[in-house]
C-alpha atoms as a PDB file:
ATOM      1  CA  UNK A   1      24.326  25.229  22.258  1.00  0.00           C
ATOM      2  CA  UNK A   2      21.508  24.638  20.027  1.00  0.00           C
ATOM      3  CA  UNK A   3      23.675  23.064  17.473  1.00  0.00           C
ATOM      4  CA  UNK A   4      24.428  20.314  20.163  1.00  0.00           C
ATOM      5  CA  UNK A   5      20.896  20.151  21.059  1.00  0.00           C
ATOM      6  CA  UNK A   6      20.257  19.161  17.699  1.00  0.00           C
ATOM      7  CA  UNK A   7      23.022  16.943  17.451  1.00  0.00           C
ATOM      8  CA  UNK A   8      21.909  14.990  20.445  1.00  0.00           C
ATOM      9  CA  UNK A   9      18.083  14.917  19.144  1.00  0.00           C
ATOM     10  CA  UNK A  10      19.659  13.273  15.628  1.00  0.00           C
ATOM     11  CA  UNK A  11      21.742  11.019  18.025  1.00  0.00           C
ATOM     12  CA  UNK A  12      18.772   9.248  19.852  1.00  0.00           C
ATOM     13  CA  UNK A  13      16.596   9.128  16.541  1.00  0.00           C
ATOM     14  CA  UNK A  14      19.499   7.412  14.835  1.00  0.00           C
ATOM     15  CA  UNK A  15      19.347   4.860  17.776  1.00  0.00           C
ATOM     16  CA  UNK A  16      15.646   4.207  17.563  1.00  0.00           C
ATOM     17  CA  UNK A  17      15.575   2.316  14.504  1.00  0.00           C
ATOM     18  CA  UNK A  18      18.856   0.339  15.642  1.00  0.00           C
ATOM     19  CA  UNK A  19      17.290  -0.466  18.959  1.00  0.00           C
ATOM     20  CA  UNK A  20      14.039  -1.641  17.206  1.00  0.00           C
ATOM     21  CA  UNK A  21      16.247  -4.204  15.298  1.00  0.00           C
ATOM     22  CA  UNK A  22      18.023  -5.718  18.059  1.00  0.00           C
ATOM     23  CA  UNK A  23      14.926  -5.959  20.140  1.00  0.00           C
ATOM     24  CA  UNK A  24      11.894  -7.860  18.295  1.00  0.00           C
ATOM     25  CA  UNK A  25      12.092  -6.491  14.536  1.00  0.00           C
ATOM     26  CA  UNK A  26      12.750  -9.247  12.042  1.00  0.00           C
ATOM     27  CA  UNK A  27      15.550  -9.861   9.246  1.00  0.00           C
ATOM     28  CA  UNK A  28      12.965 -11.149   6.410  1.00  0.00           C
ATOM     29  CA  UNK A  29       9.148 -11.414   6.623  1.00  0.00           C
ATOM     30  CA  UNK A  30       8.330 -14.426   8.480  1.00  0.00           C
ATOM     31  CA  UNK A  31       6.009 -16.980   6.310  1.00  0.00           C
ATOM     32  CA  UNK A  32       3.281 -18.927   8.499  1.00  0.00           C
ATOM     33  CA  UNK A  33       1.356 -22.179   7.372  1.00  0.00           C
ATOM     34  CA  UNK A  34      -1.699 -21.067   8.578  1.00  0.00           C
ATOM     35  CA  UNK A  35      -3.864 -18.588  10.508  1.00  0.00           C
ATOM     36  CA  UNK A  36      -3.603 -18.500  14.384  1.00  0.00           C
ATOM     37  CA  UNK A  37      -5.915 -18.101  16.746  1.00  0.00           C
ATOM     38  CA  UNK A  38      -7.294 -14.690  17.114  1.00  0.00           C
ATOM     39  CA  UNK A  39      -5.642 -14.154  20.760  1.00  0.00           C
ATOM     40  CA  UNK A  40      -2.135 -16.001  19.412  1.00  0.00           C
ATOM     41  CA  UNK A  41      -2.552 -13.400  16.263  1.00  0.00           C
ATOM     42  CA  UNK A  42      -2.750 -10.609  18.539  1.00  0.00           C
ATOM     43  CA  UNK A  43       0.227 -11.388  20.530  1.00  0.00           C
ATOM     44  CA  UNK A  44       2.691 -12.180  17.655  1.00  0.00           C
ATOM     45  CA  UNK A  45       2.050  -9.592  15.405  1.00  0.00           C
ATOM     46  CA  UNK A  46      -0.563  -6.809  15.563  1.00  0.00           C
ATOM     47  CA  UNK A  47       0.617  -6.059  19.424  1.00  0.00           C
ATOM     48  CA  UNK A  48       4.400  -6.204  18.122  1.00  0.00           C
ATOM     49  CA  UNK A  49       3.448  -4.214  14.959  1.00  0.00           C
ATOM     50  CA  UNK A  50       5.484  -6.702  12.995  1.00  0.00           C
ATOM     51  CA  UNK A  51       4.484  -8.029   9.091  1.00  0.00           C
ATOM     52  CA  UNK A  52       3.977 -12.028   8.412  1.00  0.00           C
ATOM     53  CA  UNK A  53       2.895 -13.959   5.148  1.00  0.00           C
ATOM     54  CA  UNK A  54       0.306 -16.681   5.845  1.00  0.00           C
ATOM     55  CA  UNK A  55      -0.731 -19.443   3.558  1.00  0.00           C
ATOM     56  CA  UNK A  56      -3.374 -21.311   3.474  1.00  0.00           C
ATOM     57  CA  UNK A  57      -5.407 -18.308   5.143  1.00  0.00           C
ATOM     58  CA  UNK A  58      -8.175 -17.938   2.491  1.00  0.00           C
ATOM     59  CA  UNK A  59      -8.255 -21.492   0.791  1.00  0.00           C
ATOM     60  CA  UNK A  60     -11.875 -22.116   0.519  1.00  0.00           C
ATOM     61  CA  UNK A  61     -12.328 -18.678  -1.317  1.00  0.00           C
ATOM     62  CA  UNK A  62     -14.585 -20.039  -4.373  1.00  0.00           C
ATOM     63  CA  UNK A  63     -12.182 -16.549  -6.342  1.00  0.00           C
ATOM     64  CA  UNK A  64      -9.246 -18.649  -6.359  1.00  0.00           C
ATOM     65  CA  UNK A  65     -10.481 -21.180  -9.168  1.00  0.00           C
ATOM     66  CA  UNK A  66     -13.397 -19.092  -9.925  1.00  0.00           C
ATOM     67  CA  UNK A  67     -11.550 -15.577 -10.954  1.00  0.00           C
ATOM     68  CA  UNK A  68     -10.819 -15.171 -14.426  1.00  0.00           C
ATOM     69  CA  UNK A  69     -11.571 -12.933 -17.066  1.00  0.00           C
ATOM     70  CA  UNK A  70     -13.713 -15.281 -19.156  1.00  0.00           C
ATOM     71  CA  UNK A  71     -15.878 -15.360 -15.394  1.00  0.00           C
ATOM     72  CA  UNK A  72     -15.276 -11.642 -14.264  1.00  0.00           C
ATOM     73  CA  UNK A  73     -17.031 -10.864 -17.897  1.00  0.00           C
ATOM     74  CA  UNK A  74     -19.735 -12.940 -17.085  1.00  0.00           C
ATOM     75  CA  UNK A  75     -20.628 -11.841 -13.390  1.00  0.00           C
ATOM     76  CA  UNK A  76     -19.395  -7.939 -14.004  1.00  0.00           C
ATOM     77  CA  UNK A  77     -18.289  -7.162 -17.366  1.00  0.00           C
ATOM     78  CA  UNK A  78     -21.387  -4.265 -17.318  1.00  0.00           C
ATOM     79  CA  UNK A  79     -20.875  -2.582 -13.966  1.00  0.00           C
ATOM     80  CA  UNK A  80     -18.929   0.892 -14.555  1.00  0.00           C
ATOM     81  CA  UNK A  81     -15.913   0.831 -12.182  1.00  0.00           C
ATOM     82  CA  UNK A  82     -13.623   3.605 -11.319  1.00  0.00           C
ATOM     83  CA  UNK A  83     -10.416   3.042 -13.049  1.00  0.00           C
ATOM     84  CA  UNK A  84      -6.884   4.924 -11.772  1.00  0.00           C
ATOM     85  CA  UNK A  85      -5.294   6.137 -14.853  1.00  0.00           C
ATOM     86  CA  UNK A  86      -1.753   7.405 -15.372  1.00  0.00           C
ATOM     87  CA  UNK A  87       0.901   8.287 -18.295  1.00  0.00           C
ATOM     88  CA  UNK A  88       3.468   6.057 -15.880  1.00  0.00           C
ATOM     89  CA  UNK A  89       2.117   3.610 -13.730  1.00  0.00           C
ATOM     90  CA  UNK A  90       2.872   5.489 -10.807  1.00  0.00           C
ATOM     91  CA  UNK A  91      -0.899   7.134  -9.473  1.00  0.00           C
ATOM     92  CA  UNK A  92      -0.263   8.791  -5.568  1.00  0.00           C
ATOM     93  CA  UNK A  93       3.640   9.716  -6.542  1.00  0.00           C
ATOM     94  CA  UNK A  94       5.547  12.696  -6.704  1.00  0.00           C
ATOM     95  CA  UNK A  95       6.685  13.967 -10.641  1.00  0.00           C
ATOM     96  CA  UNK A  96       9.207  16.701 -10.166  1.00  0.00           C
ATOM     97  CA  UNK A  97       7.543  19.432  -7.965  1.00  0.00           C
ATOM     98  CA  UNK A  98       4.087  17.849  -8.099  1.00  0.00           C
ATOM     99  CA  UNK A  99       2.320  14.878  -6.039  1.00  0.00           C
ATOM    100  CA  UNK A 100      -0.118  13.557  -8.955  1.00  0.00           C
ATOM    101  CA  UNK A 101      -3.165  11.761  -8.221  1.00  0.00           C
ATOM    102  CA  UNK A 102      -4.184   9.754 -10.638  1.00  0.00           C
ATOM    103  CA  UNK A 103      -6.879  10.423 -13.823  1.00  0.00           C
ATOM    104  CA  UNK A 104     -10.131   9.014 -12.063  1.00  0.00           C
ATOM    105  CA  UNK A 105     -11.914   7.079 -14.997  1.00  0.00           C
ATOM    106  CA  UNK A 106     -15.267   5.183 -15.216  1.00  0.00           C
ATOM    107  CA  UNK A 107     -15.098   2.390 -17.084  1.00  0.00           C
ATOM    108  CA  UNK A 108     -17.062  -1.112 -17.533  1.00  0.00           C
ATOM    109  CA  UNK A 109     -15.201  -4.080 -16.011  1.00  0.00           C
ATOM    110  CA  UNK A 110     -14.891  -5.789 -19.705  1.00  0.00           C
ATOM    111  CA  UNK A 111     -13.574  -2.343 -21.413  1.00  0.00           C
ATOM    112  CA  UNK A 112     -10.946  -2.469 -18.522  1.00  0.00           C
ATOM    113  CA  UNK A 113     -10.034  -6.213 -19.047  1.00  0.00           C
ATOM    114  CA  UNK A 114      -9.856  -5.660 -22.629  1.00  0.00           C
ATOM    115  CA  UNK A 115      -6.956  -3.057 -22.034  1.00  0.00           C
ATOM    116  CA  UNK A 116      -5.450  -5.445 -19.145  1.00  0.00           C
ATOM    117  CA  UNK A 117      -5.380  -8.539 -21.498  1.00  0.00           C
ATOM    118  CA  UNK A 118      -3.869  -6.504 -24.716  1.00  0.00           C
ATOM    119  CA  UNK A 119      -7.314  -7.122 -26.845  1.00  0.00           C
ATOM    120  CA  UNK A 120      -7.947  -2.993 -27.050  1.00  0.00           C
ATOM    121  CA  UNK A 121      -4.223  -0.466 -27.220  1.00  0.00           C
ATOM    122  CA  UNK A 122      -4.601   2.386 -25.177  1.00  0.00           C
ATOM    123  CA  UNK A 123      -2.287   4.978 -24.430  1.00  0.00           C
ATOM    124  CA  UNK A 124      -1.878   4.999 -20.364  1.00  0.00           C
ATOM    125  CA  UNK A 125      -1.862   2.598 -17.347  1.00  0.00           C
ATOM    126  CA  UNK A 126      -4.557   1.278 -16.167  1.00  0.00           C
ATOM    127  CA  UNK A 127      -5.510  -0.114 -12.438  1.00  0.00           C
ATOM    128  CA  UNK A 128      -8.626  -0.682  -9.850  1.00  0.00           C
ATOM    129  CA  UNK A 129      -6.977   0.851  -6.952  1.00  0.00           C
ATOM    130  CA  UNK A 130      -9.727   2.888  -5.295  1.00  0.00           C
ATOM    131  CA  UNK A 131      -9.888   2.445  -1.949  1.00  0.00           C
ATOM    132  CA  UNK A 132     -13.167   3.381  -1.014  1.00  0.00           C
ATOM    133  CA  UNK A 133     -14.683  -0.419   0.254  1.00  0.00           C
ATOM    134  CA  UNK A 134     -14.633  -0.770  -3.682  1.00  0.00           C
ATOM    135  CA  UNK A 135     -15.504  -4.712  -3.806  1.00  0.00           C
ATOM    136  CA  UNK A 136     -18.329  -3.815  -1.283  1.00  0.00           C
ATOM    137  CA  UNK A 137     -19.354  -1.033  -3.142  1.00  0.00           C
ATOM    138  CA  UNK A 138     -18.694  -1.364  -6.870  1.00  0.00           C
ATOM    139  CA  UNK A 139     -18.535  -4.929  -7.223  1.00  0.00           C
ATOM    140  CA  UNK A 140     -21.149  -6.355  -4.997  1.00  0.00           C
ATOM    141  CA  UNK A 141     -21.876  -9.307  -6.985  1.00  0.00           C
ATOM    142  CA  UNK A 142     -17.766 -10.906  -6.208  1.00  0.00           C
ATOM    143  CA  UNK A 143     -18.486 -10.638  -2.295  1.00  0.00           C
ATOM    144  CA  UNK A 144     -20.084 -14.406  -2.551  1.00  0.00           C
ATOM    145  CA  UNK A 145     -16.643 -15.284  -3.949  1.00  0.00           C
ATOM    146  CA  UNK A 146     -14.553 -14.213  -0.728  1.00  0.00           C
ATOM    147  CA  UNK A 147     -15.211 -13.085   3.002  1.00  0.00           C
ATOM    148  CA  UNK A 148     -16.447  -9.805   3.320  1.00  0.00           C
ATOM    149  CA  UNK A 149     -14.085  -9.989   6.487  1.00  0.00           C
ATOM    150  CA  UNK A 150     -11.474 -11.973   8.014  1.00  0.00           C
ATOM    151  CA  UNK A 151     -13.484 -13.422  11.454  1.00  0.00           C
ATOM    152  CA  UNK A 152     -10.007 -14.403  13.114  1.00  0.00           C
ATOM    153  CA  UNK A 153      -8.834 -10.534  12.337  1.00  0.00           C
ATOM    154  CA  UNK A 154     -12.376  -8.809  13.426  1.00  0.00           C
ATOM    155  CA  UNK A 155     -12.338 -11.082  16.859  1.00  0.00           C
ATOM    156  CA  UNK A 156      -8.397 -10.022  17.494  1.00  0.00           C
ATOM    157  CA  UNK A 157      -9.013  -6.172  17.086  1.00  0.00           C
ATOM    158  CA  UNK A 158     -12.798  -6.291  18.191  1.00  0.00           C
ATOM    159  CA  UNK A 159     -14.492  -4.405  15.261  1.00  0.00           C
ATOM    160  CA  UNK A 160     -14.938  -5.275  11.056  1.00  0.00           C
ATOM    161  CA  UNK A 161     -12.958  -3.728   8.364  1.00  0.00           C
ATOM    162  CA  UNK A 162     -13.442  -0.068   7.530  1.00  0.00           C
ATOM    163  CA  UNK A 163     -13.025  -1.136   3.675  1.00  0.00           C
ATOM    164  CA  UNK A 164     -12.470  -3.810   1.616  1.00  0.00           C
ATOM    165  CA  UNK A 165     -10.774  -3.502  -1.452  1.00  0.00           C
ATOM    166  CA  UNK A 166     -10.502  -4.992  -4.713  1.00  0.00           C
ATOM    167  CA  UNK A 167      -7.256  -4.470  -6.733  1.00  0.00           C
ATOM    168  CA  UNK A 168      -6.549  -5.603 -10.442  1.00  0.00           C
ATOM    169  CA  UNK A 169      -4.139  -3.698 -12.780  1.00  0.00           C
ATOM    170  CA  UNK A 170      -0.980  -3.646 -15.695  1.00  0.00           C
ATOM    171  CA  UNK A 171       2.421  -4.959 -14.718  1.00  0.00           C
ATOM    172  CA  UNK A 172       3.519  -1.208 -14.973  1.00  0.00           C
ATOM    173  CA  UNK A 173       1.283  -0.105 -12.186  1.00  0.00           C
ATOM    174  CA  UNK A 174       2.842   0.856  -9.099  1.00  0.00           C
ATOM    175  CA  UNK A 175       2.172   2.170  -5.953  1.00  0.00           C
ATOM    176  CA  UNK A 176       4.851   4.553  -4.511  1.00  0.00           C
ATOM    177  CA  UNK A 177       6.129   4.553  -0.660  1.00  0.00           C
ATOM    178  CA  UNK A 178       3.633   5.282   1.522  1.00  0.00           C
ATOM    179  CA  UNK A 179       2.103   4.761   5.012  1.00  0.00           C
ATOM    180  CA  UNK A 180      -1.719   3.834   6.021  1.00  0.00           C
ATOM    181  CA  UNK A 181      -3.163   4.578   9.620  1.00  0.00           C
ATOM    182  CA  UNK A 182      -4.740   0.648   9.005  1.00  0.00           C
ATOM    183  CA  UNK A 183      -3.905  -3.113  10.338  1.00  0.00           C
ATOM    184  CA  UNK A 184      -3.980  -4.667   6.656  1.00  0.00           C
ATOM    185  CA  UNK A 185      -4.406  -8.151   4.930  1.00  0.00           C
ATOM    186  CA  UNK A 186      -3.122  -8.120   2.174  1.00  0.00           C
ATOM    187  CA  UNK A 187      -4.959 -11.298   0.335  1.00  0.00           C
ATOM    188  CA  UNK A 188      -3.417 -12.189  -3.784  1.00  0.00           C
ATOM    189  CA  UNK A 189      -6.082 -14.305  -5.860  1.00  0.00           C
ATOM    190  CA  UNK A 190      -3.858 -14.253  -8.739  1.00  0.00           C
ATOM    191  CA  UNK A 191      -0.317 -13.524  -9.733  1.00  0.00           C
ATOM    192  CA  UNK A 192       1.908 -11.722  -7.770  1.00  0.00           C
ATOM    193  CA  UNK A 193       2.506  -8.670  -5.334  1.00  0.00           C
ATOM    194  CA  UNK A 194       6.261  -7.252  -4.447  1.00  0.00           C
ATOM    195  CA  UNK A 195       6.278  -5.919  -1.204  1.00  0.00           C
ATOM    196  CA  UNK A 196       9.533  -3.446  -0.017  1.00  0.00           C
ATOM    197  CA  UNK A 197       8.230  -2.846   3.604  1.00  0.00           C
ATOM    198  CA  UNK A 198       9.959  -0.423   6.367  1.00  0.00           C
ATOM    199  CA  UNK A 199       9.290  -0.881   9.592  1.00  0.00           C
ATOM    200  CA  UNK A 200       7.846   3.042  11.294  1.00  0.00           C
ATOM    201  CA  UNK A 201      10.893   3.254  13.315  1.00  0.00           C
ATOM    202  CA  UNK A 202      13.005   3.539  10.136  1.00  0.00           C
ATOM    203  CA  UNK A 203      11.047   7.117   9.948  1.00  0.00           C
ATOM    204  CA  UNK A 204      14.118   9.141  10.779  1.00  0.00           C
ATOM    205  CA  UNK A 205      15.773   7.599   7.537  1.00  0.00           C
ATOM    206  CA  UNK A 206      12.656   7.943   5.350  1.00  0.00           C
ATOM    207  CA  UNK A 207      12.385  11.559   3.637  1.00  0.00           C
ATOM    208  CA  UNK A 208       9.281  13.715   3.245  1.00  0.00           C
ATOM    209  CA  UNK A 209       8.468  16.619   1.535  1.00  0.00           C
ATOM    210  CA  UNK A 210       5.997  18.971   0.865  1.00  0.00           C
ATOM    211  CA  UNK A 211       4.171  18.910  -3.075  1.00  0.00           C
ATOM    212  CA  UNK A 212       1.698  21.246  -4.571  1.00  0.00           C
ATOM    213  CA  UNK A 213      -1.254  18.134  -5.145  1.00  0.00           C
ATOM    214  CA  UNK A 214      -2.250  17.871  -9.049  1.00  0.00           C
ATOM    215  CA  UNK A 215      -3.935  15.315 -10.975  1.00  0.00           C
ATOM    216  CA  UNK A 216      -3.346  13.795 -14.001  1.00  0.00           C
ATOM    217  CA  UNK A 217      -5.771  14.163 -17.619  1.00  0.00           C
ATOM    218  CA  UNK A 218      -5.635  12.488 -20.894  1.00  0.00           C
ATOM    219  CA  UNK A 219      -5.768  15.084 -23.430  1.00  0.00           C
ATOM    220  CA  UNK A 220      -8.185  14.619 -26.997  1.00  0.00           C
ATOM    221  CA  UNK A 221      -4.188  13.832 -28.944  1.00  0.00           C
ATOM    222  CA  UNK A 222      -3.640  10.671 -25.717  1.00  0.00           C
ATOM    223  CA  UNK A 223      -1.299  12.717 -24.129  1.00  0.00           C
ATOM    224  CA  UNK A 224      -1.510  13.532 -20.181  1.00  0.00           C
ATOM    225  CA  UNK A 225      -1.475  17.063 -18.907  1.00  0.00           C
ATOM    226  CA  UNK A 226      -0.926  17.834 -14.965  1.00  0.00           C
ATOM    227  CA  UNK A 227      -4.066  19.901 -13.665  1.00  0.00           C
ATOM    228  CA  UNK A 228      -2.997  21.663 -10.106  1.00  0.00           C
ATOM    229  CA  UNK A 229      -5.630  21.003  -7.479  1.00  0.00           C
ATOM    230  CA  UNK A 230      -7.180  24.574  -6.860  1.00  0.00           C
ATOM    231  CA  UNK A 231      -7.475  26.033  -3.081  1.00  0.00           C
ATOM    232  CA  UNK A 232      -5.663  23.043  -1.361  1.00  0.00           C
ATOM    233  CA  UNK A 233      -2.913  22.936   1.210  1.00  0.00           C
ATOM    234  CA  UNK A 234       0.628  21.308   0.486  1.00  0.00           C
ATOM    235  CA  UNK A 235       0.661  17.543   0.482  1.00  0.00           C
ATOM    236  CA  UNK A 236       3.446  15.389   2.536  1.00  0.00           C
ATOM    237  CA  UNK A 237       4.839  13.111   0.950  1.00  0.00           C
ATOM    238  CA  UNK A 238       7.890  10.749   0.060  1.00  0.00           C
ATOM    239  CA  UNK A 239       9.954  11.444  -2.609  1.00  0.00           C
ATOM    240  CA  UNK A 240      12.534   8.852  -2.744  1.00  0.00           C
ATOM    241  CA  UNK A 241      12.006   5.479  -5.052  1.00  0.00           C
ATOM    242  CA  UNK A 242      13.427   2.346  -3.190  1.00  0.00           C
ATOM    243  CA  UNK A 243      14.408   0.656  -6.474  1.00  0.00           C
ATOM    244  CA  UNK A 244      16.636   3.408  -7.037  1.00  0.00           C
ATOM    245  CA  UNK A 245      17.124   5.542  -4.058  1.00  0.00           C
ATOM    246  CA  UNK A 246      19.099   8.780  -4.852  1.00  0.00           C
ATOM    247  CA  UNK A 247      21.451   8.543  -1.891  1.00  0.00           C
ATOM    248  CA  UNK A 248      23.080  11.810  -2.569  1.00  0.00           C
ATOM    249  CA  UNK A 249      20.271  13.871  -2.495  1.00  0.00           C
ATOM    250  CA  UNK A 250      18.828  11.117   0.916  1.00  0.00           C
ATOM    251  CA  UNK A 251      21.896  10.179   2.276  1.00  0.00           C
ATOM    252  CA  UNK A 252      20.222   9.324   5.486  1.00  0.00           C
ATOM    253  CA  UNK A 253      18.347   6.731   3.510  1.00  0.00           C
ATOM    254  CA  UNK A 254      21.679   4.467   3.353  1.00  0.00           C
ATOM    255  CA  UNK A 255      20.662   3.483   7.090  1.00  0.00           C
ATOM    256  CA  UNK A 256      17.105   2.266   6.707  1.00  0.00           C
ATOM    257  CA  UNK A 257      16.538  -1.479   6.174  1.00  0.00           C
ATOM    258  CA  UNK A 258      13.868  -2.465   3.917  1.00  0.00           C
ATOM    259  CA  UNK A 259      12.534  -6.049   3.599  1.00  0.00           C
ATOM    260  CA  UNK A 260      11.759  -7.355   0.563  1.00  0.00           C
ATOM    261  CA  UNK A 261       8.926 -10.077   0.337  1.00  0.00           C
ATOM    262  CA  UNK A 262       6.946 -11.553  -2.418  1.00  0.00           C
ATOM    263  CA  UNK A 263       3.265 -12.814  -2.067  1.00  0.00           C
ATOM    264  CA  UNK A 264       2.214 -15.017  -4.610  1.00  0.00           C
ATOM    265  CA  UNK A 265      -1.402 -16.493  -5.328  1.00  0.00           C
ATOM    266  CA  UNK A 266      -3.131 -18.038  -2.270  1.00  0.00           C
ATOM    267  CA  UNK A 267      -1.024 -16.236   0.443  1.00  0.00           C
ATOM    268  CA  UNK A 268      -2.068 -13.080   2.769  1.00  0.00           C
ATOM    269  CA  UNK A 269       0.417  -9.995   3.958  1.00  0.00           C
ATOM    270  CA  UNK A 270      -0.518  -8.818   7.487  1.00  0.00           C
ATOM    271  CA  UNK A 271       0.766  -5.472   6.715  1.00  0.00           C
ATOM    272  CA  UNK A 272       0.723  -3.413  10.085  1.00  0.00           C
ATOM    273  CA  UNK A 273      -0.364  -0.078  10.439  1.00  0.00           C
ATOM    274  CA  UNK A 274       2.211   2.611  10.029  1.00  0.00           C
ATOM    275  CA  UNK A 275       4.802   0.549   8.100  1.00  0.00           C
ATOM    276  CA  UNK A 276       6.061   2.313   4.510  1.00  0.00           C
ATOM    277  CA  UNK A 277       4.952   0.241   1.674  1.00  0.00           C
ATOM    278  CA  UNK A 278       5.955  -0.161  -1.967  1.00  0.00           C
ATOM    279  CA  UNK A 279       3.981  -2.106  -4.306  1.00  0.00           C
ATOM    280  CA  UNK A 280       4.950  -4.139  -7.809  1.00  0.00           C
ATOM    281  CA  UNK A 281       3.012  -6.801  -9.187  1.00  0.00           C
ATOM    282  CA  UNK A 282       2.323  -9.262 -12.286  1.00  0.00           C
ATOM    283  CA  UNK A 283       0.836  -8.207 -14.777  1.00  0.00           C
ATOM    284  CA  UNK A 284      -3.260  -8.536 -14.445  1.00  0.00           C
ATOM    285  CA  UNK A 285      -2.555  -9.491 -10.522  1.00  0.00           C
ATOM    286  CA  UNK A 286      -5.886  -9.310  -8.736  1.00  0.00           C
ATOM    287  CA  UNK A 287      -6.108  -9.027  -5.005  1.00  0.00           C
ATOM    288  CA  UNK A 288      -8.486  -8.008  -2.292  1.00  0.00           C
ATOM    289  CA  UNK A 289      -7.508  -6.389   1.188  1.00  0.00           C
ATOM    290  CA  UNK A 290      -8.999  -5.858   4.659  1.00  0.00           C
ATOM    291  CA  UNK A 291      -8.133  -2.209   6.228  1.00  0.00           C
ATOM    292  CA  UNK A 292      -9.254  -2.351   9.674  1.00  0.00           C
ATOM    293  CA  UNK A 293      -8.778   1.255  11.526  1.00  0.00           C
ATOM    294  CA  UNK A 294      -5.657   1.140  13.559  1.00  0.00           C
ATOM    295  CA  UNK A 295      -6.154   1.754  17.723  1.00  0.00           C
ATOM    296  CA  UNK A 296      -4.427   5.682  18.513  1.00  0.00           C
ATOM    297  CA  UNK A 297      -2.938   4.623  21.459  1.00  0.00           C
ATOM    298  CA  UNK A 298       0.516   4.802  23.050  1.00  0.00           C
ATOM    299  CA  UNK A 299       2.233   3.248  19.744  1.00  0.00           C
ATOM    300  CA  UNK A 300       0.387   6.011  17.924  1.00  0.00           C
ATOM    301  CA  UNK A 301       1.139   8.686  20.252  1.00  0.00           C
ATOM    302  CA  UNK A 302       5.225   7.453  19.961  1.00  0.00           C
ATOM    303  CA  UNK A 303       5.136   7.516  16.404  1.00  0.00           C
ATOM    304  CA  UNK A 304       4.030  11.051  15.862  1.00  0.00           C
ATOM    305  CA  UNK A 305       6.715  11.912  18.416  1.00  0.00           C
ATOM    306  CA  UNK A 306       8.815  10.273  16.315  1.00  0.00           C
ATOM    307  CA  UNK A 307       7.708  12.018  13.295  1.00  0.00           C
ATOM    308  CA  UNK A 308       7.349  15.307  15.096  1.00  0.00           C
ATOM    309  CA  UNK A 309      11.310  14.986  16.017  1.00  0.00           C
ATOM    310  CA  UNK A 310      12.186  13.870  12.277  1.00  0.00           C
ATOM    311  CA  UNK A 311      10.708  16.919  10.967  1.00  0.00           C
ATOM    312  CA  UNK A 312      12.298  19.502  13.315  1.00  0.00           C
ATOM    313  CA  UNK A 313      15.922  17.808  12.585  1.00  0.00           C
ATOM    314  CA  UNK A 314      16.070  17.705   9.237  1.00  0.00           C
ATOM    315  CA  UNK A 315      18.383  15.208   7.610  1.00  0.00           C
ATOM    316  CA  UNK A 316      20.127  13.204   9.733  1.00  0.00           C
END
């Protein structure tokens, strides 16, 4: 009896994703000319919970001309930044029975660009990920370059961003497949991003487990040791990489449906909340996003369900 319990349970979560499809989830991300109206915006996309590229969203940012290293020297090549710092790329990502954080280094803003633009070697990877309001709170003196919100954005979800972020790193930087509990825009001054995006309903397909958290450190002889976090609890996380998914070991992965999408220079991801992201990008891409905190309503409420369900299951 509980067997076909079960078997029922994996039945309706398998039909949750393929229901999402045929009802308002897109093939491909959808590319807009320009920003809508905050109402329109609302209606489209955040309410849906659906992902769009917009151009021509941020075109009177002084960054976009103004943004190079000879100027980023010039306006911040003294301020001490916090750097990520890994023996891979991949800071936030599981390594065998481990999810490793990153080495957390302070650094001046020229000592980093001479590593990003091959001037100094240095063992290690090297990217301004820290998502703490970062441009806000580090780099101060580049908020006269950009918005310090996105008005249309603020006036659709009645509040301003929780944290605006500045993001510049090596081609081999990469951010593994996560979630955030944020509405997101996404905004690339420079180079390129590569986006593989599932929508939360693909949840039942997308594996988690649980990792003793550790960090990475650069030893005196370059090389990186893993440090265990002391006294903390077991971190959730996914395993699986979407350039090469193991579908042995997740077979249930074979049914999700990623979409792939590429924003270049000039163009802004609406990345809702809840959707699994996985980040490339050109080497010595800068961006800046907008996290505005996500509303924990019904959609919220269904997800966790959702979640809750996936969990209990097991593999489908």
């Amino acid at each position: 009896h509980v067997d076909s319990v079960m078997d029922a349970v994996k039945e309706c979560l398998r039909n949750v994703p393929k229901e999402a499809r045929e009802l308002y989830l897109n093939d491909a991300v959808p590319y807009l000319d320009g920003p809508l109206s905050p109402l329109q915006f609302y209606r489209d996309w955040i309410g849906p919970n659906k992902p769009c590229v917009i151009r021509n969203a941020f075109s009177d940012w002084p960054a976009l001309s103004k943004w190079n290293p000879t100027y980023l020297r010039e306006k911040v090549g003294s301020k001490v930044i916090s750097v990520a710092v890994t023996p891979n790329g991949y800071a936030d990502a599981v390594n065998g029975d481990r999810f490793v954080m990153p080495e957390e280094r302070q650094m001046t803003f020229s000592s980093l660009l001479d590593i990003v633009e091959g001037k100094v070697k240095c063992s290690g990877v090297f990217y301004v990920q820290k998502q703490c309001s970062n441009l806000t709170e580090e780099l101060p003196e580049l908020t006269g370059d950009v918005q310090t919100h996105i008005p249309w954005m603020s006036e659709a979800l009645g509040k301003q961003p929780d944290a605006v972020n500045f993001w510049l790193g090596e081609e081999s930087a990469v951010t593994s497949m996560h979630k955030d509990h944020y509405e997101n825009l996404y905004c690339v001054i420079s180079g390129q991003k590569d986006f593989i995006l599932l929508p939360p309903t693909d949840r039942p397909f997308t594996p988690y487990e649980l990792y003793q958290p550790a960090t990475y450190r650069q030893k005196e002889d370059g090389n990186f040791e893993i440090v265990d976090e002391e006294d903390t609890t077991k971190v959730p996380w996914i395993p699986l990489d979407p350039l090469n998914p193991d579908f042995d070991r997740y077979p249930s992965y074979r049914l999700a449906k990623p979409l792939l999408c590429t924003v270049k220079a000039g163009e802004m991801l609406y990345l809702p909340s809840l959707w699994f992201h996985h980040v490339r990008q050109s080497h010595g891409c800068i961006a800046v996003n907008f996290w505005y905190d996500m509303e924990y309503d019904i959609k919220y409420n269904y997800f966790q369900l959702v979640e809750s369900l996936t969990n209990v299951v097991g593999s489908l």
